[in-house]
N, C-alpha and C. Protein backbone atom coordinates (compact mmCIF):
# COMPACT_ATOMS: atom_id res chain seq x y z
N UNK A 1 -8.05 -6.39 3.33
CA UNK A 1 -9.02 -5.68 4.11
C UNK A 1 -9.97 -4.95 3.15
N UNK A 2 -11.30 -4.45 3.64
CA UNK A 2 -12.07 -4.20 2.63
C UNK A 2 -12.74 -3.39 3.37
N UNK A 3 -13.27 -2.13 2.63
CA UNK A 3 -13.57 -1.22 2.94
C UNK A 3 -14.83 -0.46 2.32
N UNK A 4 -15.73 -0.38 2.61
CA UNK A 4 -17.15 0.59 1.69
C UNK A 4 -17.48 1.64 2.27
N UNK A 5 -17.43 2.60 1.16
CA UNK A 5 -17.36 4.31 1.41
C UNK A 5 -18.53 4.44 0.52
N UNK A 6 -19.60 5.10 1.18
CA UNK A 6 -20.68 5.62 0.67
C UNK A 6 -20.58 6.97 0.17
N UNK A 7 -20.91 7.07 -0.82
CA UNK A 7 -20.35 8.69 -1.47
C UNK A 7 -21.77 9.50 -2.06
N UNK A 8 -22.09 10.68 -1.71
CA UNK A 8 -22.75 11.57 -2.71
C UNK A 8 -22.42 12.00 -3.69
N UNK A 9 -23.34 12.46 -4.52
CA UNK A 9 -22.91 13.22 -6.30
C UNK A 9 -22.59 12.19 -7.43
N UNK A 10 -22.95 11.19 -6.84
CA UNK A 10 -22.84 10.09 -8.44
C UNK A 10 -23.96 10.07 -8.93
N UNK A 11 -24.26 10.08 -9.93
CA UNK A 11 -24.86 9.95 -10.84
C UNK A 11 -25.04 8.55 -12.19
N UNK A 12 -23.66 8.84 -12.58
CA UNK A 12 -23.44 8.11 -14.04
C UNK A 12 -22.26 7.42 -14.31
N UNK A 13 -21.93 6.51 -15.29
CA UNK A 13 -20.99 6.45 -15.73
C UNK A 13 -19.27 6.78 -15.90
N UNK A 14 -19.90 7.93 -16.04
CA UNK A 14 -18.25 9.06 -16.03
C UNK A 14 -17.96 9.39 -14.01
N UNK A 15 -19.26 9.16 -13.96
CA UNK A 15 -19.05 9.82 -12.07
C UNK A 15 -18.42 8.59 -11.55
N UNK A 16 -18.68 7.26 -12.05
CA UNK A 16 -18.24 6.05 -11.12
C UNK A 16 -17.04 5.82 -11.54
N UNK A 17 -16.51 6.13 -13.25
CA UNK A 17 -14.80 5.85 -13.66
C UNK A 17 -14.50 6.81 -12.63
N UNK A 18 -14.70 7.86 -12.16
CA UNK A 18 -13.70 9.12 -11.71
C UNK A 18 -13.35 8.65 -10.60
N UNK A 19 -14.68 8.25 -10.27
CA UNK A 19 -14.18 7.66 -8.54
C UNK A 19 -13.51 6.82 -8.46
N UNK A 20 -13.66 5.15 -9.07
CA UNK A 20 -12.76 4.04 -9.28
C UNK A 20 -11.34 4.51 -9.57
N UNK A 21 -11.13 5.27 -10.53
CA UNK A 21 -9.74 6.27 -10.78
C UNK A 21 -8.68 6.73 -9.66
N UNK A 22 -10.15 7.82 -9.03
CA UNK A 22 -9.18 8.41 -7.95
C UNK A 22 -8.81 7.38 -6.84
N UNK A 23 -9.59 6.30 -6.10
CA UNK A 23 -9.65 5.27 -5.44
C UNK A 23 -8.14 4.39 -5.58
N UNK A 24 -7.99 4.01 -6.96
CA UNK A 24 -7.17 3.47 -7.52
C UNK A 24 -5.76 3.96 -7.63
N UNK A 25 -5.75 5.79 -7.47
CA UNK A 25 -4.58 5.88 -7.15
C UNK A 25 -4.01 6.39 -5.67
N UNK A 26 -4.46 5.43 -4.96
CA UNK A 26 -4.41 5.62 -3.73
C UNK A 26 -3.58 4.11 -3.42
N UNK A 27 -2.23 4.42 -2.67
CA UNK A 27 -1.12 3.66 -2.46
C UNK A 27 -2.04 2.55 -0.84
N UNK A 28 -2.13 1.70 -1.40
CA UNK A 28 -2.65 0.89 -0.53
C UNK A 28 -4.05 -0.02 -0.79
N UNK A 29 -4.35 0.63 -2.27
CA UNK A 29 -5.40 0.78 -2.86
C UNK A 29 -5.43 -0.64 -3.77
N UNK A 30 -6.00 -1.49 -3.63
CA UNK A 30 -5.91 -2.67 -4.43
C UNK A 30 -6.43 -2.99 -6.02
N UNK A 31 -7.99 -3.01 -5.40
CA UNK A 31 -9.04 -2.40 -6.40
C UNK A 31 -10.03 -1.76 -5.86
N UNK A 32 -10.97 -0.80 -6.84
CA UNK A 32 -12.02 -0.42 -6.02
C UNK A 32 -13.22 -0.23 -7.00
N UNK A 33 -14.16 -0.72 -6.76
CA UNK A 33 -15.52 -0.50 -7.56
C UNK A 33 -17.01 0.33 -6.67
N UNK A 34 -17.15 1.08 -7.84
CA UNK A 34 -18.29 1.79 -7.40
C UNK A 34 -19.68 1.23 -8.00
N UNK A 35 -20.42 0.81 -6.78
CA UNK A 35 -22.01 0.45 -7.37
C UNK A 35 -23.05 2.10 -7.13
N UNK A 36 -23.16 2.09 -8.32
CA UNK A 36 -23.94 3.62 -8.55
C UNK A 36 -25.25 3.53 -7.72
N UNK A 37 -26.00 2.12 -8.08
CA UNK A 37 -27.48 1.71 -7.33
C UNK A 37 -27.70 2.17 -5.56
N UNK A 38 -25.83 1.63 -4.77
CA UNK A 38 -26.24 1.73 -3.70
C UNK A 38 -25.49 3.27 -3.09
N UNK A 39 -25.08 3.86 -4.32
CA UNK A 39 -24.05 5.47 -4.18
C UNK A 39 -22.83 5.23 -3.05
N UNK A 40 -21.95 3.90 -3.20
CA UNK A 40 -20.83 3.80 -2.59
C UNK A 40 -19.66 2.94 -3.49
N UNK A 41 -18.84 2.76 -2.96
CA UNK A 41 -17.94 2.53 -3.60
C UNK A 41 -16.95 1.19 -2.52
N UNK A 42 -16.56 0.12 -3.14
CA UNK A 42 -16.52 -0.77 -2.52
C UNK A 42 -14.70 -0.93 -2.86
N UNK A 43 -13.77 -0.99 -1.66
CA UNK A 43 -12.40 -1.17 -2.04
C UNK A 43 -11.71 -2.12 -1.21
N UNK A 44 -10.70 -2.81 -1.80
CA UNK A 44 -9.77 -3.44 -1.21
C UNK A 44 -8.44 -3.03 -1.07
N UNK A 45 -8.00 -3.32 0.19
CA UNK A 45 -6.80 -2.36 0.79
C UNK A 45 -5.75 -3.70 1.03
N UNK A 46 -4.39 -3.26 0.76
CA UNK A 46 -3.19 -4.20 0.93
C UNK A 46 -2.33 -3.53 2.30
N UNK A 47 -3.16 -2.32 2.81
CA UNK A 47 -2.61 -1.90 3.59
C UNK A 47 -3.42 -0.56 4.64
N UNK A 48 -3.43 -0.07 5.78
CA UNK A 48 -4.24 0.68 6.54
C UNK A 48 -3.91 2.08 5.32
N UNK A 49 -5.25 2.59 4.75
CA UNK A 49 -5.13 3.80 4.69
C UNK A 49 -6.26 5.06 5.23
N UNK A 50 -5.45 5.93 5.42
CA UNK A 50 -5.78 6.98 6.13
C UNK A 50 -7.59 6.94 5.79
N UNK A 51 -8.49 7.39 6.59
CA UNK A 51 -10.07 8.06 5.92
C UNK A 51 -9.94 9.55 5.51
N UNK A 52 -9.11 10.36 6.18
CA UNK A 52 -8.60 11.53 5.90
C UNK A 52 -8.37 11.82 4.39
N UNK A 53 -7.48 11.00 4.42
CA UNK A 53 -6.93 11.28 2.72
C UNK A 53 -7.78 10.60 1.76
N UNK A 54 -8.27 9.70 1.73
CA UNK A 54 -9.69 9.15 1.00
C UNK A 54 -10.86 9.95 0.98
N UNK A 55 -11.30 10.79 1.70
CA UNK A 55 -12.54 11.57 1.76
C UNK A 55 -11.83 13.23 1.13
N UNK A 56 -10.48 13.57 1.15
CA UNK A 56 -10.20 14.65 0.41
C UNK A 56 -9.99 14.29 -0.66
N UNK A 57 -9.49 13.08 -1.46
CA UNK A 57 -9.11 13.28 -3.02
C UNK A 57 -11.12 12.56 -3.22
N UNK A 58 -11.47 12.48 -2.67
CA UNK A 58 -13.26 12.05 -3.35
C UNK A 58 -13.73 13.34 -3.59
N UNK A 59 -13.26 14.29 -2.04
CA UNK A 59 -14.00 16.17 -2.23
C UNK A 59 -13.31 16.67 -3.38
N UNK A 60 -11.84 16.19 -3.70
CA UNK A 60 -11.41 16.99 -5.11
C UNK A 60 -11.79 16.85 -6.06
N UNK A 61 -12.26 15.28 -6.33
CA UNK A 61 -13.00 14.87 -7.62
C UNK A 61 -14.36 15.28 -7.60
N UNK A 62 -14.60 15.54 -6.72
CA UNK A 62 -16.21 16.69 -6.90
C UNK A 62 -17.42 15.76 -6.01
N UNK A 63 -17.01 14.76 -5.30
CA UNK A 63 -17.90 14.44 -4.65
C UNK A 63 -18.14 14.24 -2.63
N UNK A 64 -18.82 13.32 -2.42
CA UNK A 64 -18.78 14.08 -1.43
C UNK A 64 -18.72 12.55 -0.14
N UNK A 65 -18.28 12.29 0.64
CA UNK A 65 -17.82 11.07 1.47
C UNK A 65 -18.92 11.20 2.83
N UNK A 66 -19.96 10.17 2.64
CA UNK A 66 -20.99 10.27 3.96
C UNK A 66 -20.33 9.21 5.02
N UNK A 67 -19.48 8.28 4.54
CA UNK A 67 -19.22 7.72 5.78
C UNK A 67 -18.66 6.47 5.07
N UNK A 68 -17.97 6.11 5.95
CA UNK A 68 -17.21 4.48 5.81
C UNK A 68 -17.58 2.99 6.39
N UNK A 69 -18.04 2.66 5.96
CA UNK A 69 -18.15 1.14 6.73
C UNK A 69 -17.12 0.19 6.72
């Protein structure tokens, strides 16, 4: 299943590892890549996970979750 979360506060480099990072340690979490151009982040899921808990560890890493497609 596949999932794209549009995120605020990226910028750069270091902003897209953090996110791919935190994304990545998320149990259900397959892979996940962030395209900086379109400010979201694109993931594959092996399993239903919460939007809840995906949009708080993005607010901990300092950014900010506009919505899920």
């Amino acid at each position: 299943m596949r999932k794209e979360i549009f995120i605020e506060g990226m910028s750069c480099n270091h902003c897209k590892m953090r996110v791919e990072k935190t994304l990545k340690g998320i149990d259900g979490v397959t892979s996940a890549e962030v395209i900086l151009a379109d400010q979201k982040a694109v993931v594959e899921l092996n399993k239903e996970v919460d939007e809840a808990l995906i949009t708080e560890l993005i607010d901990d890493a300092g950014y900010t979750v506009v919505r899920f497609q």
